[in-house]
Structures are given as structure tokens and as C-alpha cells.
N, C-alpha and C. Protein backbone atom coordinates (compact mmCIF):
# COMPACT_ATOMS: atom_id res chain seq x y z
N UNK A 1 79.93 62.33 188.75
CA UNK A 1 80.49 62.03 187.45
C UNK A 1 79.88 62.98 186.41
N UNK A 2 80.89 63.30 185.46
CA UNK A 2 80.00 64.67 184.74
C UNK A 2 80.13 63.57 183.31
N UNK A 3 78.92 63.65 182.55
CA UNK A 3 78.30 63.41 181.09
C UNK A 3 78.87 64.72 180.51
N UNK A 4 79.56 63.83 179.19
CA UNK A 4 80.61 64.86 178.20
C UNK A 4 79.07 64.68 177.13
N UNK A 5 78.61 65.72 176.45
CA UNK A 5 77.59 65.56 175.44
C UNK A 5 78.35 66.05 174.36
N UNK A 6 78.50 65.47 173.38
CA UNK A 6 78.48 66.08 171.64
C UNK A 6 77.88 66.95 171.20
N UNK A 7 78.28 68.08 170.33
CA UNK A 7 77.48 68.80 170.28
C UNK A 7 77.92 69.04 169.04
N UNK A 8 77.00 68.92 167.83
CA UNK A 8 77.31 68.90 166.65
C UNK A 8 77.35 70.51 165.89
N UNK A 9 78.39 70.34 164.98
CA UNK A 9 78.66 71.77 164.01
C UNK A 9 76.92 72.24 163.70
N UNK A 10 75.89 71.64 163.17
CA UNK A 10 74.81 71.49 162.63
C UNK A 10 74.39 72.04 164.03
N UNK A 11 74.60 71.47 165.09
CA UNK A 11 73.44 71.92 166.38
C UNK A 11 74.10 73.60 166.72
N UNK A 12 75.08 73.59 166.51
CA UNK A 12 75.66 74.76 167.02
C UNK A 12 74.96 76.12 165.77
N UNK A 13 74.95 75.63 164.61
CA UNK A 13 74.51 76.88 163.57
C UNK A 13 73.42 76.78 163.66
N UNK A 14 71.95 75.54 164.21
CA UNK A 14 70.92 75.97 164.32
C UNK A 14 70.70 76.79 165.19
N UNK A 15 71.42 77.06 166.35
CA UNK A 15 71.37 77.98 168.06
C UNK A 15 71.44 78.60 166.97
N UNK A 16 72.70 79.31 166.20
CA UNK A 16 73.01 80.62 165.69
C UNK A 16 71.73 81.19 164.81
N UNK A 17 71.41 80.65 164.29
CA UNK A 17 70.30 80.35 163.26
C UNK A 17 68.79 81.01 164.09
N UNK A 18 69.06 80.47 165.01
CA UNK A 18 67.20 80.51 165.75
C UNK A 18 67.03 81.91 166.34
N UNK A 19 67.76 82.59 166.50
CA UNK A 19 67.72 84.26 167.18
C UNK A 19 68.24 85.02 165.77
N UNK A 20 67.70 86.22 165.76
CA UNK A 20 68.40 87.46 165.11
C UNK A 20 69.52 87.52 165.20
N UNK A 21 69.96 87.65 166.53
CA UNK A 21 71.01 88.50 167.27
C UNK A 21 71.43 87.83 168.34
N UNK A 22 72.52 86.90 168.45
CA UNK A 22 72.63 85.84 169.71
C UNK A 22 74.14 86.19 169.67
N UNK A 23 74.97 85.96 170.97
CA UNK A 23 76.07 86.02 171.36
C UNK A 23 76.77 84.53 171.75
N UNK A 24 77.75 84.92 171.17
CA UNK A 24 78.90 83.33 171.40
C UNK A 24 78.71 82.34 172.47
N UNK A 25 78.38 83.40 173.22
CA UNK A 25 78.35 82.81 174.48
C UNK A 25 77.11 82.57 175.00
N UNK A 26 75.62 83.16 174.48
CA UNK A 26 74.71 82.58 174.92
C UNK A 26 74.28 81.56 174.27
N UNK A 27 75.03 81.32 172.88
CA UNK A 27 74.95 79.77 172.57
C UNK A 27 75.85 78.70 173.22
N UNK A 28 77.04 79.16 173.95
CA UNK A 28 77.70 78.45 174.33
C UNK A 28 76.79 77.65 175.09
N UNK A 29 76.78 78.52 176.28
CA UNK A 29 75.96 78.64 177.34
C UNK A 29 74.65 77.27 177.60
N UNK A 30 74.01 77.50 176.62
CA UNK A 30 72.77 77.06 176.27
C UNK A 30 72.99 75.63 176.05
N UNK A 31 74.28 75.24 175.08
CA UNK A 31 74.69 74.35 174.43
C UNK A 31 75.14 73.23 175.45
N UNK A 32 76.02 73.99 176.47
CA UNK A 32 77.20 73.44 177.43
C UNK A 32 78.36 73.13 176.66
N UNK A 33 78.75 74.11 175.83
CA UNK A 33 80.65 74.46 175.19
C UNK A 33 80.58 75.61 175.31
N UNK A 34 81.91 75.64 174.71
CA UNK A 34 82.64 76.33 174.65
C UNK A 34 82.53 77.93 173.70
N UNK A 35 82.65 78.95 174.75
CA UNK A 35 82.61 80.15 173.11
C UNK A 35 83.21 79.93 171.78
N UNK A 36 84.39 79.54 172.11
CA UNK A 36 85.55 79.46 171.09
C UNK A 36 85.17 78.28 170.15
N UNK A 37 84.34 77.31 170.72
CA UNK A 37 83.71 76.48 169.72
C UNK A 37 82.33 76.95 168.56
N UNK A 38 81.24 77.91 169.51
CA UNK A 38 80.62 78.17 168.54
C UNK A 38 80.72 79.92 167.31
N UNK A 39 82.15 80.24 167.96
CA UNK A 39 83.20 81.40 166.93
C UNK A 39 83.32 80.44 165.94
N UNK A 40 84.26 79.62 166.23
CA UNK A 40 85.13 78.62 164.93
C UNK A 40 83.72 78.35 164.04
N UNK A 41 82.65 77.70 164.62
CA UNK A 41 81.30 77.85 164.04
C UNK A 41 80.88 78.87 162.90
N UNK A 42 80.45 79.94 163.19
CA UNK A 42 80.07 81.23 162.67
C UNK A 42 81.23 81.71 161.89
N UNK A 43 82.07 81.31 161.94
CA UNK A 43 82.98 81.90 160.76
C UNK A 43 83.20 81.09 160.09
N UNK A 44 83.07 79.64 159.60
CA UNK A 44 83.28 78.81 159.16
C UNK A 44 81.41 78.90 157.83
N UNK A 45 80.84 79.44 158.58
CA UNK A 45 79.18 79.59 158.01
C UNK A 45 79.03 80.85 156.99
N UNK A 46 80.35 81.79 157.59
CA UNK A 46 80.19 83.18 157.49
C UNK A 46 79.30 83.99 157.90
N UNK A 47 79.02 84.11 159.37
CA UNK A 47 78.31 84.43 159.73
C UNK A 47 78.72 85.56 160.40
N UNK A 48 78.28 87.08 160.39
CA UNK A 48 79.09 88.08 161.15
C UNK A 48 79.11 87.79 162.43
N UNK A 49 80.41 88.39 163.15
CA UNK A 49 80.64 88.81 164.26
C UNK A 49 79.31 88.74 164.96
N UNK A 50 79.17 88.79 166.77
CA UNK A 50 78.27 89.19 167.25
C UNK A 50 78.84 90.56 167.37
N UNK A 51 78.14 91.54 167.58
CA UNK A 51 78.60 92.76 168.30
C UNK A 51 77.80 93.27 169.51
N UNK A 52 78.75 93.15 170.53
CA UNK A 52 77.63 93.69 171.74
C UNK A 52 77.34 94.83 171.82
N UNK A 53 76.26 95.61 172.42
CA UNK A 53 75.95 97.07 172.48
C UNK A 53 75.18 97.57 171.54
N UNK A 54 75.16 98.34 170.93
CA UNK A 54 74.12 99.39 170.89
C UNK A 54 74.32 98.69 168.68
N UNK A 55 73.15 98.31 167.98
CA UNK A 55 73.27 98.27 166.92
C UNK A 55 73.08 98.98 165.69
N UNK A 56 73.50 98.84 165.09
CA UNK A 56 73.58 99.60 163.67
C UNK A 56 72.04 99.60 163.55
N UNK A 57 71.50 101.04 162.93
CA UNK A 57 70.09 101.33 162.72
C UNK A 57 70.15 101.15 161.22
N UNK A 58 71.60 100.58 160.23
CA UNK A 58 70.95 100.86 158.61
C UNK A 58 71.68 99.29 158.80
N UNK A 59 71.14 98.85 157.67
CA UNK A 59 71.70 97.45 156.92
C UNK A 59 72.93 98.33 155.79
N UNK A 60 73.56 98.66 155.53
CA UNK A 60 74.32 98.92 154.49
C UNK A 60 74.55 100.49 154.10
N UNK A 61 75.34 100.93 153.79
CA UNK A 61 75.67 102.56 153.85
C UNK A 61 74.45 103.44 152.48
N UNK A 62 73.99 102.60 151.16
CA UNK A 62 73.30 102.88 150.82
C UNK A 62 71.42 102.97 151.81
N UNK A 63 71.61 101.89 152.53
CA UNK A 63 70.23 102.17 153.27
C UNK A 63 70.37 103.50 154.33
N UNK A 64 71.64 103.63 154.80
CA UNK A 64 71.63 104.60 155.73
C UNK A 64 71.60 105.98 154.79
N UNK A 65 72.55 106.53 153.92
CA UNK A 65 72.40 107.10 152.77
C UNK A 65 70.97 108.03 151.90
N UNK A 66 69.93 106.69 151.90
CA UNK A 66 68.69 107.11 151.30
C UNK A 66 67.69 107.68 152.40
N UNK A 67 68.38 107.03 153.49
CA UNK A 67 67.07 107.07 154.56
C UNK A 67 67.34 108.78 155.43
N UNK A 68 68.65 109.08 155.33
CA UNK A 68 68.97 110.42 155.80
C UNK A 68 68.72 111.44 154.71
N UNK A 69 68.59 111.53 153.40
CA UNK A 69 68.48 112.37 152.86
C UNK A 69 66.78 112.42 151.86
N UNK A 70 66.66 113.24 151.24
CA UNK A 70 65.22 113.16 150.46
C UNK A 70 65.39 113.99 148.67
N UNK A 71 65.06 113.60 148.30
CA UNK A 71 64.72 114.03 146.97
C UNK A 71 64.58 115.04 146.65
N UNK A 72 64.94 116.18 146.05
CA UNK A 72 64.06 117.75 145.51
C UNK A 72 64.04 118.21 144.47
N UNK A 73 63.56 119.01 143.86
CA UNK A 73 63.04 119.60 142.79
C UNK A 73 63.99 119.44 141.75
N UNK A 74 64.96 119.15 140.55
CA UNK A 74 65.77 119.66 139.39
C UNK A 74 66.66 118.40 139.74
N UNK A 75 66.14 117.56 140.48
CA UNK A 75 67.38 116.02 140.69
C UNK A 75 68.43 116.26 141.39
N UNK A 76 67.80 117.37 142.57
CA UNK A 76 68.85 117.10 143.37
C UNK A 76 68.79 116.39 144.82
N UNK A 77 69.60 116.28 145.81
CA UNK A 77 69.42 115.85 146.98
C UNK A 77 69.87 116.73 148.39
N UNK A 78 68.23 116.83 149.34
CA UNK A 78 69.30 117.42 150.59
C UNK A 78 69.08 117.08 152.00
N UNK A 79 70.00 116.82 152.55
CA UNK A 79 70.58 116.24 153.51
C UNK A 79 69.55 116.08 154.77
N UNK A 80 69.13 115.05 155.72
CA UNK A 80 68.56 115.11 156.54
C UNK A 80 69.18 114.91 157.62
N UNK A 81 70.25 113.99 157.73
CA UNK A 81 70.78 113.43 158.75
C UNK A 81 71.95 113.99 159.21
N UNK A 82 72.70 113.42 160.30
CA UNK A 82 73.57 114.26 161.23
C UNK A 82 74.72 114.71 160.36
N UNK A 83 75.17 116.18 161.00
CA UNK A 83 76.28 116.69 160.73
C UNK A 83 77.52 117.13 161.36
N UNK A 84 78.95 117.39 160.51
CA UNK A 84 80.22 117.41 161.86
C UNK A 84 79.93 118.97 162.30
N UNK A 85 80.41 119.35 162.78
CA UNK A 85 80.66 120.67 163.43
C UNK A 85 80.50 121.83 162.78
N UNK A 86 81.17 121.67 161.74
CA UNK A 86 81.26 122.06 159.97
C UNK A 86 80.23 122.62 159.27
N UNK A 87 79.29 121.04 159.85
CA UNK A 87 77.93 121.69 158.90
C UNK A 87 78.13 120.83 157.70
N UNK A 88 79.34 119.64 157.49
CA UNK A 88 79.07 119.06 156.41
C UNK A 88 78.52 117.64 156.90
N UNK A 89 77.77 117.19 155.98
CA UNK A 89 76.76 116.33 156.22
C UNK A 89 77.81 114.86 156.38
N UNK A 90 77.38 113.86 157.15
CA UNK A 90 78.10 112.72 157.00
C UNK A 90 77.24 111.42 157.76
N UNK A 91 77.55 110.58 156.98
CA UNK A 91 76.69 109.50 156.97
C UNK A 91 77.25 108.35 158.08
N UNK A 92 76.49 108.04 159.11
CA UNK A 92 77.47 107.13 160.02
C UNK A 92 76.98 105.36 159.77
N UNK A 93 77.88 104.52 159.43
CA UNK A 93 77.43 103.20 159.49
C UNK A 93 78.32 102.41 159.92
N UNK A 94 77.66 101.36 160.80
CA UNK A 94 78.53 100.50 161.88
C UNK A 94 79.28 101.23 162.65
N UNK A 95 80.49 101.43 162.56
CA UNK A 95 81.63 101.99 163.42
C UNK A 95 82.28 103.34 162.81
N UNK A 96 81.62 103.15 161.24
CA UNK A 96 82.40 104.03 160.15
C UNK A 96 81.63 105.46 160.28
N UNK A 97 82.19 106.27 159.52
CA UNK A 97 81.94 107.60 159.32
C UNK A 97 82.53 108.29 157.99
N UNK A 98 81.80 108.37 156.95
CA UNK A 98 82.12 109.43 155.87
C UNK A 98 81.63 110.26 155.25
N UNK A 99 81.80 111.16 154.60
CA UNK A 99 80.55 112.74 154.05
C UNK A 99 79.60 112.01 153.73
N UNK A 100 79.01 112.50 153.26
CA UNK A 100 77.46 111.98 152.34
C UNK A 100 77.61 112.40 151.07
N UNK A 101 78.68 113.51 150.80
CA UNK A 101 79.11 113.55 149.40
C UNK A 101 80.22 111.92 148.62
N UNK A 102 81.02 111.87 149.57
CA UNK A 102 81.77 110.50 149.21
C UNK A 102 81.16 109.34 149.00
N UNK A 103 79.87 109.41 150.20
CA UNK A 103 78.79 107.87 150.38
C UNK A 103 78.19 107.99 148.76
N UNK A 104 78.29 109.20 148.27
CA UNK A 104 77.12 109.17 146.92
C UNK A 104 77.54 109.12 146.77
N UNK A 105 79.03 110.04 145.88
CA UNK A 105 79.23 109.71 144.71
C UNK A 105 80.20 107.74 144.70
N UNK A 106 80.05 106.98 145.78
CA UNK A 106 80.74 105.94 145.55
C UNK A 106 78.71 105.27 145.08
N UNK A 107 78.20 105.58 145.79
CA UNK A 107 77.01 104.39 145.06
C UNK A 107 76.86 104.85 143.72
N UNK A 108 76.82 106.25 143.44
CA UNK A 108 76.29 106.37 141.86
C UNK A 108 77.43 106.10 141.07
N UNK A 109 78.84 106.37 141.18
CA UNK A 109 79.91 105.99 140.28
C UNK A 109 79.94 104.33 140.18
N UNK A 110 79.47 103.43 141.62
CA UNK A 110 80.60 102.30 141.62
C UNK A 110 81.74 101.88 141.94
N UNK A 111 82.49 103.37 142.09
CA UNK A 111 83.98 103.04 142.63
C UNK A 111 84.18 104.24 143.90
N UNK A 112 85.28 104.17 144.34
CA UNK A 112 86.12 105.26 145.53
C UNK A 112 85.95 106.33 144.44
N UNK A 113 85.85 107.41 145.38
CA UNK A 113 86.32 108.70 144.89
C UNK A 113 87.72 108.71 144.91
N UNK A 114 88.56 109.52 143.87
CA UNK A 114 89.95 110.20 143.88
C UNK A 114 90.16 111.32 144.18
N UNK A 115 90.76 111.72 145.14
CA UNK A 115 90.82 112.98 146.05
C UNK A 115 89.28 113.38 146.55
N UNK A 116 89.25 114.65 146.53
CA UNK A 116 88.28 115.42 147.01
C UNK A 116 87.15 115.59 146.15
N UNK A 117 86.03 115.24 146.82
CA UNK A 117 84.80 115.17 146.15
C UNK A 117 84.02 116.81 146.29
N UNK A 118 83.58 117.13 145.17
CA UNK A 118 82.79 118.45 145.05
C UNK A 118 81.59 118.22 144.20
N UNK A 119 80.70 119.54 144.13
CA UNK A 119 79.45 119.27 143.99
C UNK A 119 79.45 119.92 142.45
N UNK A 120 78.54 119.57 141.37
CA UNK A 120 79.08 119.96 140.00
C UNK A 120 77.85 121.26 139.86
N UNK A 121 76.60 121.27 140.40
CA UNK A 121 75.35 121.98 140.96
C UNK A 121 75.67 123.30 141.55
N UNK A 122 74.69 123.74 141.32
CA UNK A 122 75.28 125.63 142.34
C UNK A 122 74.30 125.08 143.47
N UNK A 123 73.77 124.47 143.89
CA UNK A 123 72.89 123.82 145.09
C UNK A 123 73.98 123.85 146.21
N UNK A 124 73.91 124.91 147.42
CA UNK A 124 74.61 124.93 148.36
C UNK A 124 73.49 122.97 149.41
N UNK A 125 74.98 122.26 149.31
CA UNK A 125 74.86 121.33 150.62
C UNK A 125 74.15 120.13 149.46
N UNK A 126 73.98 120.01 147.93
CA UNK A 126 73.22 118.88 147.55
C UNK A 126 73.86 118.00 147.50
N UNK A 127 73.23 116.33 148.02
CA UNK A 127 74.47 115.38 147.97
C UNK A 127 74.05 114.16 146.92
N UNK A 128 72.89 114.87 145.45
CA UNK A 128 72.84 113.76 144.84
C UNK A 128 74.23 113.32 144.36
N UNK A 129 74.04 111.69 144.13
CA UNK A 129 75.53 111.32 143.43
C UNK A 129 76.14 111.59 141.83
N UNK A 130 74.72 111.78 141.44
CA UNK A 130 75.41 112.25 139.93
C UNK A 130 75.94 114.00 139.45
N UNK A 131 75.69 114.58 140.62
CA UNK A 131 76.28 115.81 141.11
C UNK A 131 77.58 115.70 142.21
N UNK A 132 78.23 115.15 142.24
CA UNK A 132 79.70 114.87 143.07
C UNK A 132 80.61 114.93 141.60
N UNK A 133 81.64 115.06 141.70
CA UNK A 133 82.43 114.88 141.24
C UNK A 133 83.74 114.46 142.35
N UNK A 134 84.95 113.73 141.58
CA UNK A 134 86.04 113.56 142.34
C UNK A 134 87.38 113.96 141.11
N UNK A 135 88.26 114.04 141.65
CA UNK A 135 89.60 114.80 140.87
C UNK A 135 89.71 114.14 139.59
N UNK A 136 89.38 112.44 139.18
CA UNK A 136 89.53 112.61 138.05
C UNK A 136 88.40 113.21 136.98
N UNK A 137 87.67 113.68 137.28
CA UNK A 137 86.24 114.10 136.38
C UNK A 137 86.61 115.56 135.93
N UNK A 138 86.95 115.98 137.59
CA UNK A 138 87.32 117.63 137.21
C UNK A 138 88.84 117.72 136.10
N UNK A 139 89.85 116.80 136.52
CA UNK A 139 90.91 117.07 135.07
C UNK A 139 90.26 116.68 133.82
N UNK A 140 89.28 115.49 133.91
CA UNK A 140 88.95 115.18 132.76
C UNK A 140 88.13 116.13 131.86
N UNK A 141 87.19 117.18 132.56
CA UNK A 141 86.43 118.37 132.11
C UNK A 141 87.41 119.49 131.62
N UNK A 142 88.44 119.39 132.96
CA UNK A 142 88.97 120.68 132.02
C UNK A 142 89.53 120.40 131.13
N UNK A 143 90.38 119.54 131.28
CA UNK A 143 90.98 118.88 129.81
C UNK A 143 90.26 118.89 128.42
N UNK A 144 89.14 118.81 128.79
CA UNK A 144 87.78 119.03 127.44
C UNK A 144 87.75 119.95 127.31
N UNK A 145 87.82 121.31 128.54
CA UNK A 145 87.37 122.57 128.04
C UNK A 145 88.49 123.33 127.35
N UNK A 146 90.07 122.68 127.19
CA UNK A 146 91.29 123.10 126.82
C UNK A 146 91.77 122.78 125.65
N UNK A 147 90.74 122.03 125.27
CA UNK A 147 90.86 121.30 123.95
C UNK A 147 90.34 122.13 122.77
């Protein structure tokens, strides 16, 4: 005869709760339910995804961002971390991939870049963010300088 046990919403987010990094299923597991019970769980908590395999080395594209590049002389920035083929620098987080010119100038602006991001500096490769520009800055300059 098999014993059906209860297993409460509360017991299921403390499993989730008690590891860093635990999988659906080794709480299932542990629990005696169902994966699909302690998913409905974790998203209901908001709790990310598990992801199996190999993990993200930054918490957030600004940590990955600061930690690849370094500081230099006149406020600018240059690049430490990996590059495409190119030679232009790009910042990888989670699954994603974008320049390190775009990653800045979105933390120092606040918003997306518009079109193509360029450097306002004669600094070949600097990726501080208050040296990016994106298409509306450059109409907005020349527009000043036409005035």
C-alpha cells in the first residue's frame, strides 16, 4: 500500500530556499512530487528558472561590464575581456552577447542605444559610457553645430 504525503507550497519553497542552486527535480525528488509541482512553485515565488550546465560568472551585465574592463588616465575605459574576430570588444551575459560599447553606453545613458553606437574620444577601442554616443546625440550635435 503506498502513503500519499502532502507536501505543502511552504515545504516546497523552503527545498528551493535551502540550496543556491537546486533543480526541479532534485526537489522533486527529495520531496516525493512531482517536477511540475515544484515549477508551478518557483514561479509563483518568482524565483528564476533552474538552468542546467555551465553558470553565468556575472550577476548582471553591469557586473560583467566593470569586471572586464579597467579605468585609465583622462576618464577613459579599456577593454579586458573577450573579443569577436573583429577585435571589437563584447560583453557576454547569460546566453546574451553585445559590444561593450552598447553595454555602456545603455548603463551610463539609462536607455537602448538608437542605431549605431560610436566613440566621441580619439581613444582607439575606449568603452567608457559617457564617451559612446548613439544616432540621436550625433544629429543632435550636428544640429548644434548648424545652427
Amino acid at each position: 500500500m503506498t502513503t500519499i504525503v502532502e507536501v505543502s507550497d511552504e515545504q516546497i519553497l523552503r527545498a528551493l530556499l535551502a540550496e543556491e542552486d537546486v533543480s526541479n527535480r532534485a526537489v522533486a525528488q527529495r520531496l516525493g512530487i512531482s517536477d511540475r509541482r515544484v515549477d508551478e512553485v518557483r514561479k509563483r515565488a518568482g524565483l528564476p528558472s533552474y538552468v542546467r550546465g555551465r553558470r553565468a560568472a556575472y550577476r548582471s551585465w553591469e557586473e560583467a561590464f566593470t569586471q572586464q574592463s579597467e579605468p585609465v588616465d583622462g576618464g577613459h575605459r579599456r577593454w579586458t575581456g573577450p573579443r569577436e574576430k573583429s577585435g571589437t570588444p563584447v560583453v557576454r551575459y547569460r546566453t546574451a552577447i553585445q559590444t561593450a560599447y552598447r553595454v555602456a553606453f545603455r548603463l551610463h545613458n539609462g536607455r537602448e542605444p538608437e542605431g549605431y553606437v560610436t566613440r566621441s574620444c580619439k581613444i582607439p577601442g575606449c568603452v567608457a559610457g559617457e564617451h559612446q554616443q548613439d544616432r540621436i546625440m550625433r544629429e543632435a550635435a550636428k544640429a548644434g553645430e548648424a545652427a
